[in-house]
C-alpha atoms as a PDB file:
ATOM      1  CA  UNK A   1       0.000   0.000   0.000  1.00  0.00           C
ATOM      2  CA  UNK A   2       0.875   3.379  -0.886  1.00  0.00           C
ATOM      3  CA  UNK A   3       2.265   6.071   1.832  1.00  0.00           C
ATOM      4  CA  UNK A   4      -0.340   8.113   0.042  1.00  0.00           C
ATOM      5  CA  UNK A   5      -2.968   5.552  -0.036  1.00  0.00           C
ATOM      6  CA  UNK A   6      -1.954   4.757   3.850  1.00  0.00           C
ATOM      7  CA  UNK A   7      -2.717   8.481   5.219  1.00  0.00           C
ATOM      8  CA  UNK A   8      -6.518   8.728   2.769  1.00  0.00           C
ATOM      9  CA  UNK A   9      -7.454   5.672   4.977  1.00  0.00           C
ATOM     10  CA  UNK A  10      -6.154   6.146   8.176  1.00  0.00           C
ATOM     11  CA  UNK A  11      -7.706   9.965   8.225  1.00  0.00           C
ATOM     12  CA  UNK A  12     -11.029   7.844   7.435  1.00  0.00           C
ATOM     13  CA  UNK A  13     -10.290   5.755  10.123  1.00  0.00           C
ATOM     14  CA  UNK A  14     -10.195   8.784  12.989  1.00  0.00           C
ATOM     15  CA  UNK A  15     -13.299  10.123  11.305  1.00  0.00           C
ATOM     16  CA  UNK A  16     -15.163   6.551  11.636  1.00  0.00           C
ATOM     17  CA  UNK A  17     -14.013   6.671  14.967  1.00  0.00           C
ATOM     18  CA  UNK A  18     -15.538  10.007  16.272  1.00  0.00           C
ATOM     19  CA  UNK A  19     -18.455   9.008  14.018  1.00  0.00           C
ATOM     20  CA  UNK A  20     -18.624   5.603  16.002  1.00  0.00           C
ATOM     21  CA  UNK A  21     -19.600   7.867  19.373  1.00  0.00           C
ATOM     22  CA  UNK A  22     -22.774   9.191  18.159  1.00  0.00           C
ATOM     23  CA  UNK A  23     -23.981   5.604  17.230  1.00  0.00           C
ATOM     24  CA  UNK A  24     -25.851   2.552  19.069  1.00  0.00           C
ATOM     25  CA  UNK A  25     -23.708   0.485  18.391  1.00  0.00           C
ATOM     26  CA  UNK A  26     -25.951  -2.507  19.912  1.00  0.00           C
ATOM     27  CA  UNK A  27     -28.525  -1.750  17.254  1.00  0.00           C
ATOM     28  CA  UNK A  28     -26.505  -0.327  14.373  1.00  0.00           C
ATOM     29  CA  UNK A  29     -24.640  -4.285  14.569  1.00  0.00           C
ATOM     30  CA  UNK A  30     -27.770  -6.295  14.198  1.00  0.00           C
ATOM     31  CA  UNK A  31     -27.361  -4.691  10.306  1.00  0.00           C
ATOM     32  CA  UNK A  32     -24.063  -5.958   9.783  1.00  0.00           C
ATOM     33  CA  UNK A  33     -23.040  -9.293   8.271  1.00  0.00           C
ATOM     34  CA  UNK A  34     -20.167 -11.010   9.744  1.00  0.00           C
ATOM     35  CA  UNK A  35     -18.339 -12.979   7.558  1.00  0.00           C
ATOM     36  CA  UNK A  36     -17.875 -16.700   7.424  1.00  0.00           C
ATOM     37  CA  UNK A  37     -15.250 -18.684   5.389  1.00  0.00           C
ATOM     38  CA  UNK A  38     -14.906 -21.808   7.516  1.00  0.00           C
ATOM     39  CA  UNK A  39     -16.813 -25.107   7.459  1.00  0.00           C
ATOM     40  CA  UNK A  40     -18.599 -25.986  10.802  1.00  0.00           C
ATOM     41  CA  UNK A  41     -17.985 -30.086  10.007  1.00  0.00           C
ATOM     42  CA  UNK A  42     -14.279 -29.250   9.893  1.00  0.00           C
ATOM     43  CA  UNK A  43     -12.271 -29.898  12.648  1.00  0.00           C
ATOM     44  CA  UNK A  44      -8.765 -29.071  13.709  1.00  0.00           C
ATOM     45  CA  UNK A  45      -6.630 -30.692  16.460  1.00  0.00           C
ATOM     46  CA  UNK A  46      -5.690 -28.237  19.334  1.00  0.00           C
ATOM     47  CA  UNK A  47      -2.197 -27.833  19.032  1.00  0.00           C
ATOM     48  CA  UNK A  48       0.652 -28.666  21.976  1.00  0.00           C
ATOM     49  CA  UNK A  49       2.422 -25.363  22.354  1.00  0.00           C
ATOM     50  CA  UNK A  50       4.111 -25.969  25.705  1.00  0.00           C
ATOM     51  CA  UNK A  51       7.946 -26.569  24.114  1.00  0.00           C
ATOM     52  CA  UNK A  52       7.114 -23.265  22.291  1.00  0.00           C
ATOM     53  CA  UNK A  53       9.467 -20.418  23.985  1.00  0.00           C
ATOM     54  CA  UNK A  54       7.246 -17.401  22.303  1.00  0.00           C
ATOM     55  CA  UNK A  55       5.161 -16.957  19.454  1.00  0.00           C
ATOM     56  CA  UNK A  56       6.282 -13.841  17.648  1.00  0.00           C
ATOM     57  CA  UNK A  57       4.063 -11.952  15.170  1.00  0.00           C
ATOM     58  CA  UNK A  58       5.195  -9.903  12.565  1.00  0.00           C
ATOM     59  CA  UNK A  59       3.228  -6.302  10.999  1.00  0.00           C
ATOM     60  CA  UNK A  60       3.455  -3.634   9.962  1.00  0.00           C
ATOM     61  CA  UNK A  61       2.562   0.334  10.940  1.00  0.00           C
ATOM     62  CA  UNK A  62       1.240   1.791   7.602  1.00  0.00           C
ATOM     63  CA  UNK A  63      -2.209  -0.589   7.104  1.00  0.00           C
ATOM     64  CA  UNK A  64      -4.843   0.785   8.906  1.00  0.00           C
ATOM     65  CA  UNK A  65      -7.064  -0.162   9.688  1.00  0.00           C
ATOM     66  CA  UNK A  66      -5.527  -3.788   9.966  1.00  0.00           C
ATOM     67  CA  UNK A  67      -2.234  -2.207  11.831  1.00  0.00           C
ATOM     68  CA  UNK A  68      -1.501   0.973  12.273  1.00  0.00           C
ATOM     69  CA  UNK A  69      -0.134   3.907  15.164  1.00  0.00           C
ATOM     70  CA  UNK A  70      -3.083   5.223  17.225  1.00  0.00           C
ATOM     71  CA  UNK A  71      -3.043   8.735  18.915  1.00  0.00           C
ATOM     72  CA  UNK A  72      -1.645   7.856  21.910  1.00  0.00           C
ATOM     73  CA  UNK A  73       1.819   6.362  19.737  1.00  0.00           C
ATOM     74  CA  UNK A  74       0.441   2.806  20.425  1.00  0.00           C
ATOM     75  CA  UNK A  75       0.834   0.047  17.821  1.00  0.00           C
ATOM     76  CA  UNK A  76      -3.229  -1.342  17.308  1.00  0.00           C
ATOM     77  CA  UNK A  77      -5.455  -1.951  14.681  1.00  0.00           C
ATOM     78  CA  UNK A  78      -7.177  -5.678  13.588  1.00  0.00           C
ATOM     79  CA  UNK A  79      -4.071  -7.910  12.973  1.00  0.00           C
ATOM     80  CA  UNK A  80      -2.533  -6.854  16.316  1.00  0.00           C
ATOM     81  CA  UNK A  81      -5.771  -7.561  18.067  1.00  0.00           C
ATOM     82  CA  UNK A  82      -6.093 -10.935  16.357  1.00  0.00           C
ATOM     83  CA  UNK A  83      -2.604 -11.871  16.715  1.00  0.00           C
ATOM     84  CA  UNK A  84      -3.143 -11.425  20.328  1.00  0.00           C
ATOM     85  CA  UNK A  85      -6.566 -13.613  19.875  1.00  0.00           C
ATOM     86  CA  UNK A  86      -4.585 -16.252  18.275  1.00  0.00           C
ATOM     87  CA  UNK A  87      -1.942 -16.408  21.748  1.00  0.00           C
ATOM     88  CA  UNK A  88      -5.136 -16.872  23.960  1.00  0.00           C
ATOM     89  CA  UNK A  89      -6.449 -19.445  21.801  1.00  0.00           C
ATOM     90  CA  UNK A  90      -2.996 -21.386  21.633  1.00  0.00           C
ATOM     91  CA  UNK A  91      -2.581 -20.573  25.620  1.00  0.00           C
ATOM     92  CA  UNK A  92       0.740 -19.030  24.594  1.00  0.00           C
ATOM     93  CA  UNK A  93      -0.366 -14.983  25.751  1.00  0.00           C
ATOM     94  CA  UNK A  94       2.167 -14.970  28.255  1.00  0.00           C
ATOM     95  CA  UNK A  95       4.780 -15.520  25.395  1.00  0.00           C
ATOM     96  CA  UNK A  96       3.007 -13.501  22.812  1.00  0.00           C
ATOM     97  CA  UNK A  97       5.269 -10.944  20.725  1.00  0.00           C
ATOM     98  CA  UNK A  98       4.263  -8.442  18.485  1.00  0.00           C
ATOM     99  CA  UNK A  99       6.798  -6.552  16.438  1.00  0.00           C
ATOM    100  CA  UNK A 100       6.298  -3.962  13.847  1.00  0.00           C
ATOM    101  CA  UNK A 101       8.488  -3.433  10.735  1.00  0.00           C
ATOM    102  CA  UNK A 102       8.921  -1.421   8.005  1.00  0.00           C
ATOM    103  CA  UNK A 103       7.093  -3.387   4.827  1.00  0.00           C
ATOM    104  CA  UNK A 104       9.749  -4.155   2.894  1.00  0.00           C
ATOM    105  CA  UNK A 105      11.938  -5.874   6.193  1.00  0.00           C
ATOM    106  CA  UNK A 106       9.556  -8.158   6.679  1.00  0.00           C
ATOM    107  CA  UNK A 107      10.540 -11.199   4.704  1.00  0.00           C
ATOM    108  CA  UNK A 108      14.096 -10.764   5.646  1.00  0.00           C
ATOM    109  CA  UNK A 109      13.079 -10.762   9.063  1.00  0.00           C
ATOM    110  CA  UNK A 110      11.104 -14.023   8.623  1.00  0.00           C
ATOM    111  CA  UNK A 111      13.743 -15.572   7.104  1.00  0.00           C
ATOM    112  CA  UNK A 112      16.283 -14.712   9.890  1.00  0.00           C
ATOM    113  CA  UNK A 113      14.283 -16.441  12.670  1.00  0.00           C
ATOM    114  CA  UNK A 114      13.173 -13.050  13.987  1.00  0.00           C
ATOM    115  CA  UNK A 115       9.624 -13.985  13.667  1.00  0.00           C
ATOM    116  CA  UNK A 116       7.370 -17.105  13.542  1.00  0.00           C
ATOM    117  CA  UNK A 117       4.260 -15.689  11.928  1.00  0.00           C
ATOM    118  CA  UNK A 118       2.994 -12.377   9.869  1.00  0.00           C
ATOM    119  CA  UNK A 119       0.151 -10.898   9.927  1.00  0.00           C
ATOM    120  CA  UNK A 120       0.525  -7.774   7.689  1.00  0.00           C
ATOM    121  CA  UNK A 121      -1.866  -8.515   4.516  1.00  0.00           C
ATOM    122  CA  UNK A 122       0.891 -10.453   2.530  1.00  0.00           C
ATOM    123  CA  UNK A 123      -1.477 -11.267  -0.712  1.00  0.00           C
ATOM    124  CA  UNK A 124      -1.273 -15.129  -1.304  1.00  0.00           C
ATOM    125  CA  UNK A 125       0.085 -15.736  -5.389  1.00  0.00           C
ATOM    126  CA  UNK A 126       2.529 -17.991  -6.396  1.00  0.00           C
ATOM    127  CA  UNK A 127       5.454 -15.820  -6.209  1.00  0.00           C
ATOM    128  CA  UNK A 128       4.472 -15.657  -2.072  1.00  0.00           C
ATOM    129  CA  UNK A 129       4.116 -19.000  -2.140  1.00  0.00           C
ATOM    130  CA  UNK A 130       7.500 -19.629  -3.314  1.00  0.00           C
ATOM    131  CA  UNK A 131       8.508 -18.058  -0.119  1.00  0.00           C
ATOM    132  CA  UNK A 132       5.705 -18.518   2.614  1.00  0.00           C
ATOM    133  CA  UNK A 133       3.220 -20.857   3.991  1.00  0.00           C
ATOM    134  CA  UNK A 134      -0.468 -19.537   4.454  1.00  0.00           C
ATOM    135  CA  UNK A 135      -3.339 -20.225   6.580  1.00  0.00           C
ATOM    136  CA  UNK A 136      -6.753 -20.307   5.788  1.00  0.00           C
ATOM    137  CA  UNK A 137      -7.901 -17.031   5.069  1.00  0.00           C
ATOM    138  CA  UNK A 138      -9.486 -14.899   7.903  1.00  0.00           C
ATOM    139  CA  UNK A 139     -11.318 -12.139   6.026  1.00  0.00           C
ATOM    140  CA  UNK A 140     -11.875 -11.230   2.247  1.00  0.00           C
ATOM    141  CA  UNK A 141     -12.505  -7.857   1.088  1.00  0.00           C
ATOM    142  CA  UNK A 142     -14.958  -7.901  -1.394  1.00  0.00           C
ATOM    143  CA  UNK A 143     -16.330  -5.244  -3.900  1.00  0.00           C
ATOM    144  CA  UNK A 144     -19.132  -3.459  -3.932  1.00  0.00           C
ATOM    145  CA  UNK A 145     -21.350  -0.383  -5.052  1.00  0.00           C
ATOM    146  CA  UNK A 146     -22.404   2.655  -3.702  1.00  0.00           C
ATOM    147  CA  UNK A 147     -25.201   4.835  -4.707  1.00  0.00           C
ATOM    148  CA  UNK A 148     -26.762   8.462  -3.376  1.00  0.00           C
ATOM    149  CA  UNK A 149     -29.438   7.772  -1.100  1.00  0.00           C
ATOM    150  CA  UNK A 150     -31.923   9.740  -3.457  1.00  0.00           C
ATOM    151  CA  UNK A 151     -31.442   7.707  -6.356  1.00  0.00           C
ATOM    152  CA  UNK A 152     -34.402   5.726  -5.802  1.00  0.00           C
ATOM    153  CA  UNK A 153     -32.054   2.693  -6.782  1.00  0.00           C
ATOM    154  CA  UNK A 154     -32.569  -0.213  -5.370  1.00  0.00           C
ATOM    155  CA  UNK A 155     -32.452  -4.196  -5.342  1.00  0.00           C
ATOM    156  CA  UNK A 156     -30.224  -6.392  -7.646  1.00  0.00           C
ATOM    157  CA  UNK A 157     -27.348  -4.501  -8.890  1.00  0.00           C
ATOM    158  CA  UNK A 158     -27.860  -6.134 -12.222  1.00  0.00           C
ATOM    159  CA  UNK A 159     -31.038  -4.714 -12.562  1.00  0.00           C
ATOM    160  CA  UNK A 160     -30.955  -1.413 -10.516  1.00  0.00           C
ATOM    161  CA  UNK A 161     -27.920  -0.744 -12.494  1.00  0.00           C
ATOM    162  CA  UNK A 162     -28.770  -1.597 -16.344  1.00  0.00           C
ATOM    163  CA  UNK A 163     -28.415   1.732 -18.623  1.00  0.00           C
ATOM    164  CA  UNK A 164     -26.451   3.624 -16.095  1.00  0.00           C
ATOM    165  CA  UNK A 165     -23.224   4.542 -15.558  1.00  0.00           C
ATOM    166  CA  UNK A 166     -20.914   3.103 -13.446  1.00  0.00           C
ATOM    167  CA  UNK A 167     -17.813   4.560 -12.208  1.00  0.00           C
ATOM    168  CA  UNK A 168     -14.513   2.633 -11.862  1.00  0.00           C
ATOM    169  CA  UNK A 169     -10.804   2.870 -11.113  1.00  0.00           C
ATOM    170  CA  UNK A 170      -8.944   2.850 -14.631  1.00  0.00           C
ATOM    171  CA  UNK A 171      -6.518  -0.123 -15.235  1.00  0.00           C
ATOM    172  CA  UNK A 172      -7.953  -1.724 -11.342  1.00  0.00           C
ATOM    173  CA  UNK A 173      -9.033  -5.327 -10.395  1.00  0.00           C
ATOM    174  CA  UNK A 174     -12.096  -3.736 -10.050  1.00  0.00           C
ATOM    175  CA  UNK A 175     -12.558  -2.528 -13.548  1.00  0.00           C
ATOM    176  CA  UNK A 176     -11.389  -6.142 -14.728  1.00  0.00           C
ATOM    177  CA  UNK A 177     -14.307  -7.874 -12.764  1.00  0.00           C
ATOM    178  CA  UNK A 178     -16.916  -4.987 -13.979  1.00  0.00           C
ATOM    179  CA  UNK A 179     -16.374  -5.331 -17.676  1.00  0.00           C
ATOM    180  CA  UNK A 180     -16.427  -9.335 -17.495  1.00  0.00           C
ATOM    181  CA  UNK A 181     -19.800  -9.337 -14.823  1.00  0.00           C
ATOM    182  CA  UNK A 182     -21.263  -6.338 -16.065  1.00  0.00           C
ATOM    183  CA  UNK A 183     -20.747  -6.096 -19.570  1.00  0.00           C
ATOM    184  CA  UNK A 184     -24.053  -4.997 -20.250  1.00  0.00           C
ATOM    185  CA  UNK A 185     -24.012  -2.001 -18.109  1.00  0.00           C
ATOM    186  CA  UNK A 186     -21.693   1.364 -19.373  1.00  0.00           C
ATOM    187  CA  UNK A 187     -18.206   1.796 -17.174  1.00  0.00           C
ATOM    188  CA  UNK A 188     -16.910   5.318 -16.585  1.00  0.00           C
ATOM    189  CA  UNK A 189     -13.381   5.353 -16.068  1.00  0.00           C
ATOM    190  CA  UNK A 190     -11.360   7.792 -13.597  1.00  0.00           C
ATOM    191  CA  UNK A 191      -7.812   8.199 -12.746  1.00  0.00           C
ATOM    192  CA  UNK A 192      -8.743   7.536  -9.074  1.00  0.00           C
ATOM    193  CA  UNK A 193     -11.089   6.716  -6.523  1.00  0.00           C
ATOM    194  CA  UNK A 194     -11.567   9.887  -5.144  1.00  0.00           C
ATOM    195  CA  UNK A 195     -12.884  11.462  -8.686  1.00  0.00           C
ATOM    196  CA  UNK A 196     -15.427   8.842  -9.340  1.00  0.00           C
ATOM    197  CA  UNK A 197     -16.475   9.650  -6.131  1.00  0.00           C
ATOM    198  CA  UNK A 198     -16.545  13.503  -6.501  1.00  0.00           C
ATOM    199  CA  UNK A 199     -18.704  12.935  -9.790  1.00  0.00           C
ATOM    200  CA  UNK A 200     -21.091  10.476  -7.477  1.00  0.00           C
ATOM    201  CA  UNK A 201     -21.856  13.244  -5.658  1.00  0.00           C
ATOM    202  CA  UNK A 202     -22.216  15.728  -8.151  1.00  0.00           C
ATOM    203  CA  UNK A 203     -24.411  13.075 -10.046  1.00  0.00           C
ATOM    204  CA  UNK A 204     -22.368  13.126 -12.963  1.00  0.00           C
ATOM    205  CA  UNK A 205     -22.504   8.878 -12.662  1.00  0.00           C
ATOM    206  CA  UNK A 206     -25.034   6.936 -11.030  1.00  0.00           C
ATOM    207  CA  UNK A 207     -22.805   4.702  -8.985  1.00  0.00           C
ATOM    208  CA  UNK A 208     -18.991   3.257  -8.399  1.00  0.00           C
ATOM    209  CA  UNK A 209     -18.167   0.216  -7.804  1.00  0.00           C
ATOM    210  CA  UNK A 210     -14.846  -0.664  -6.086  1.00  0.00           C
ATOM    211  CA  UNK A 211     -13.867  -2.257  -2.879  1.00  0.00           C
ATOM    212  CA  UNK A 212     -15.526  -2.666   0.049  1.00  0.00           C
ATOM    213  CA  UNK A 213     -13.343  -1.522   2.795  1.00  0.00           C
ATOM    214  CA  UNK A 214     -12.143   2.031   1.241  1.00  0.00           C
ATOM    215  CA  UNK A 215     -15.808   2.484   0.538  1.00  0.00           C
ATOM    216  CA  UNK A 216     -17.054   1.620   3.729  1.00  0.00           C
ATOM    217  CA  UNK A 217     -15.226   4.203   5.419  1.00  0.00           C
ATOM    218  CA  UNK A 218     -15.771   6.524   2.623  1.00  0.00           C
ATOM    219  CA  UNK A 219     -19.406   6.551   3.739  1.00  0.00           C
ATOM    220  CA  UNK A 220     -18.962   6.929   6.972  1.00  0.00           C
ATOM    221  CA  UNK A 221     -16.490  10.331   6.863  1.00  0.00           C
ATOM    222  CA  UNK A 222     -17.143  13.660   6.620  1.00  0.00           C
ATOM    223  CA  UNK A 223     -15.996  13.516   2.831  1.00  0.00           C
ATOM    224  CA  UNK A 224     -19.253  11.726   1.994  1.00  0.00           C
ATOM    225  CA  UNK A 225     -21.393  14.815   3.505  1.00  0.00           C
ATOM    226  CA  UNK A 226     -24.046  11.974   3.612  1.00  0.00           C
ATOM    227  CA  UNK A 227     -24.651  11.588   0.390  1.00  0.00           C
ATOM    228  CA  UNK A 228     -24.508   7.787  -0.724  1.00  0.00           C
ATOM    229  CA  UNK A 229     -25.406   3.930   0.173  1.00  0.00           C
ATOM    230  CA  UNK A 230     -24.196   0.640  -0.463  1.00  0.00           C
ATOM    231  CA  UNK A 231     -26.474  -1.022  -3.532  1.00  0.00           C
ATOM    232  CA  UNK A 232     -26.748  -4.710  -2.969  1.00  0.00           C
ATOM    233  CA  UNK A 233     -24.553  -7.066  -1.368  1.00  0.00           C
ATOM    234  CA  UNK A 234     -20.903  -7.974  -1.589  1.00  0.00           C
ATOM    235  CA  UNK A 235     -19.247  -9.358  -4.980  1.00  0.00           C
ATOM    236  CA  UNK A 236     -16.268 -11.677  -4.405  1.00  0.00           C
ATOM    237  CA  UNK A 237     -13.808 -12.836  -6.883  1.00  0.00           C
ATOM    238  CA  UNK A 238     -10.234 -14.975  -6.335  1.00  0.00           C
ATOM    239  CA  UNK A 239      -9.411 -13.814  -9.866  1.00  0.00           C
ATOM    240  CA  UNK A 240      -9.593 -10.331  -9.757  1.00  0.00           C
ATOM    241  CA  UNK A 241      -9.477  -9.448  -5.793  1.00  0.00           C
ATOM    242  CA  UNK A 242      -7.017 -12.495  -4.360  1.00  0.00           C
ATOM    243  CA  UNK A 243      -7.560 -15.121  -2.338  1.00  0.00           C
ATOM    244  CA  UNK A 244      -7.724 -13.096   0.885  1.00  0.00           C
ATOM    245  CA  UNK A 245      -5.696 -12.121   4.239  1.00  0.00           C
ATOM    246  CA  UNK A 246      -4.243 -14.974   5.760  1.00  0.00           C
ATOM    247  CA  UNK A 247      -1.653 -15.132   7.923  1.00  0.00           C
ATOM    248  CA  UNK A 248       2.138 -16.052   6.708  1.00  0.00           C
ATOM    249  CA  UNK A 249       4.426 -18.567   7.737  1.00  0.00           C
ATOM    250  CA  UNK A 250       7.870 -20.227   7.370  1.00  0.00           C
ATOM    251  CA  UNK A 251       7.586 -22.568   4.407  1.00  0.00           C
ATOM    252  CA  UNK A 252       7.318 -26.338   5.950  1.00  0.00           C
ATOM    253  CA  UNK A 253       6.237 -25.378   9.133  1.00  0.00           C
ATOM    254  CA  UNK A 254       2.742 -27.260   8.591  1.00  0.00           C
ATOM    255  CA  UNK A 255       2.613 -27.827  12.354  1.00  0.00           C
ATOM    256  CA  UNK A 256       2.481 -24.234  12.829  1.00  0.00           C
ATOM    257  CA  UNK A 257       0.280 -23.664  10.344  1.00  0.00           C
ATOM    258  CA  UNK A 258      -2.077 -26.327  11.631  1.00  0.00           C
ATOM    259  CA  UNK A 259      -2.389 -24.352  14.832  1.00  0.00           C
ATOM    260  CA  UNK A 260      -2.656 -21.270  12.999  1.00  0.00           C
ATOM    261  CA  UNK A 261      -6.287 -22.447  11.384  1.00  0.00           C
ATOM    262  CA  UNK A 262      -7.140 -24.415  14.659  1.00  0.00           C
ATOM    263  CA  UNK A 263      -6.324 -20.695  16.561  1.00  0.00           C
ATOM    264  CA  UNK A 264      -8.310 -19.147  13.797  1.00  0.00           C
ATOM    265  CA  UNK A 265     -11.507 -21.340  13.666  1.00  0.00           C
ATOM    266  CA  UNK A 266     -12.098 -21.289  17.339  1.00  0.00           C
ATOM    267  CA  UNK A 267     -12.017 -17.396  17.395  1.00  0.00           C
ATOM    268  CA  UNK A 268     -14.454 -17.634  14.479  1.00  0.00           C
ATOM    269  CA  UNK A 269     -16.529 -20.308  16.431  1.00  0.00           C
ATOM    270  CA  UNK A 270     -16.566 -18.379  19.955  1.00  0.00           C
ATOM    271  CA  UNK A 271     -17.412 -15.151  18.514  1.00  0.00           C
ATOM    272  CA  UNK A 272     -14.249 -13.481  18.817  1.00  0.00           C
ATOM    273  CA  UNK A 273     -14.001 -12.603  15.552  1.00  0.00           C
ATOM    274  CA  UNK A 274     -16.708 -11.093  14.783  1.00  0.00           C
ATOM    275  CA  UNK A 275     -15.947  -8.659  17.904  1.00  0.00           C
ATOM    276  CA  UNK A 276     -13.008  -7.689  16.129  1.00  0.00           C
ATOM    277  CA  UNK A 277     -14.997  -7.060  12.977  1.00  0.00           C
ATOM    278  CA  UNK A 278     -17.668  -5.193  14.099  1.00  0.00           C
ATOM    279  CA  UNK A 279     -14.945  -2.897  16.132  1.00  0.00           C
ATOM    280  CA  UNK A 280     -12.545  -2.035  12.698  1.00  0.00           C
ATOM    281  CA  UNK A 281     -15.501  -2.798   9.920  1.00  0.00           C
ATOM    282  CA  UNK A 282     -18.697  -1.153  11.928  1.00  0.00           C
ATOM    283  CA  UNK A 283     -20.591  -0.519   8.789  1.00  0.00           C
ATOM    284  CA  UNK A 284     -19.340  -3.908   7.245  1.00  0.00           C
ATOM    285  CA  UNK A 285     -18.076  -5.399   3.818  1.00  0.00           C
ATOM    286  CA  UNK A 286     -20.746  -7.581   3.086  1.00  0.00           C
END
């Protein structure tokens, strides 16, 4: 991610979080899917961690909202919170490290022994694979639309959306999955995300479609003024959007990557998880 990119979303982040005050956040929940990627017949064997000295997590500061520095200077954000999940889970909290690195020491580091695990959005291809183990995936960030709230649109995107015109990121994944889903329906390309936006609200296009998380907070910041809605649910795709965060390990390490998804489905299972998601995703992805 961008240094650029890094400072829209974190700004968005403060302004969610001020937002967030004002909210019930009891009943604002009960309209927020949680995610679900893991099969309820599966089961995983609880790990042995006791000849483990310390399990050391890896991340980053620059990928809010997953990890990132809060006002008070303190490292926080979703992967530290989970990594720190993960410790209770595997009864190792006593002996649970977090370290954060710049991006680009962070496979050096792994491969020096200074770390055991990573959780810092590390997108699973086969170049990473050449170089990592992976979990199962924890959370996918999926695309959607967004529409203003007095566009009487409504219902199936496919429908809601035929004749009108779309807005999308030139050259993104997201324009790649539009023009082979949505063929039928006319594309308006911008440089960025911020001008399709801009012409949203000045109803130059009728809705852009892009991904979930950026928008998300989009909606909820002062930038929005308001104006706009999600349209219909959340569109996934492994092609054009990846297979989805997981969390990175030493290649051939499968027993620590079996007690990374045994960690991982519990926290799922007890709830945890969706704490954590409703605290950095409040309005949701789905």
């Amino acid at each position: 991610m961008s240094k650029i990119m890094s400072i829209f979303v974190f700004s968005l982040v403060l302004q969610l979080s001020s937002a967030l005050q004002n909210f019930d956040q009891e009943a604002f929940a009960q309209d927020v899917t949680i995610p679900n990627y893991w099969d309820e017949a599966e089961r995983f064997q609880k790990p042995d961690m006791k000849a483990q000295p310390r399990l050391r997590f890896l991340t980053t500061t620059d990928f809010p909202p997953f990890n990132f520095i809060d006002r008070k200077k303190r490292l926080t954000g979703l992967h530290v919170d989970l990594a720190r999940a993960i410790c209770a889970e595997l009864e190792v909290l006593n002996r649970c490290e977090i370290q954060a690195l710049p991006w680009g020491d962070l496979k050096k580091a792994m491969e020096n022994g200074e770390g055991d695990a990573i959780l810092a959005g590390i997108a699973i291809s086969e170049e990473t694979r050449k170089h990592y183990a992976f979990s199962r995936p924890y959370l996918r960030v999926p695309a959607r639309f967004v529409v203003r709230k007095d566009s009487a649109l409504e219902g199936s995107a496919y429908d809601a959306l035929f004749r009108k015109k779309i807005g999308v990121v030139t050259g993104s994944n997201h324009s790649g999955y539009f023009a082979e889903v949505f063929s039928a329906r006319t594309p308006v390309e911008f440089e960025t995300r911020d001008a399709a936006l801009q012409a949203l609200q000045k109803q130059e296009i009728d809705a852009v479609f892009s991904d979930a998380l950026s928008l998300s907070f989009w909606l909820a910041s002062a930038a929005s003024d308001n104006c706009c809605e999600f349209l219909d649910g959340a569109f996934e795709s492994q092609k054009h959007f990846g297979a989805g965060l997981s969390v990175a390990l030493p290649k051939g390490n499968q027993d620590m990557v079996d007690a990374m998804n045994y960690a991982l489905k519990e926290i799922n299972q007890k709830g945890t998880f969706a704490e954590l998601y409703l605290r950095y995703f409040p309005l949701g992805l789905y």
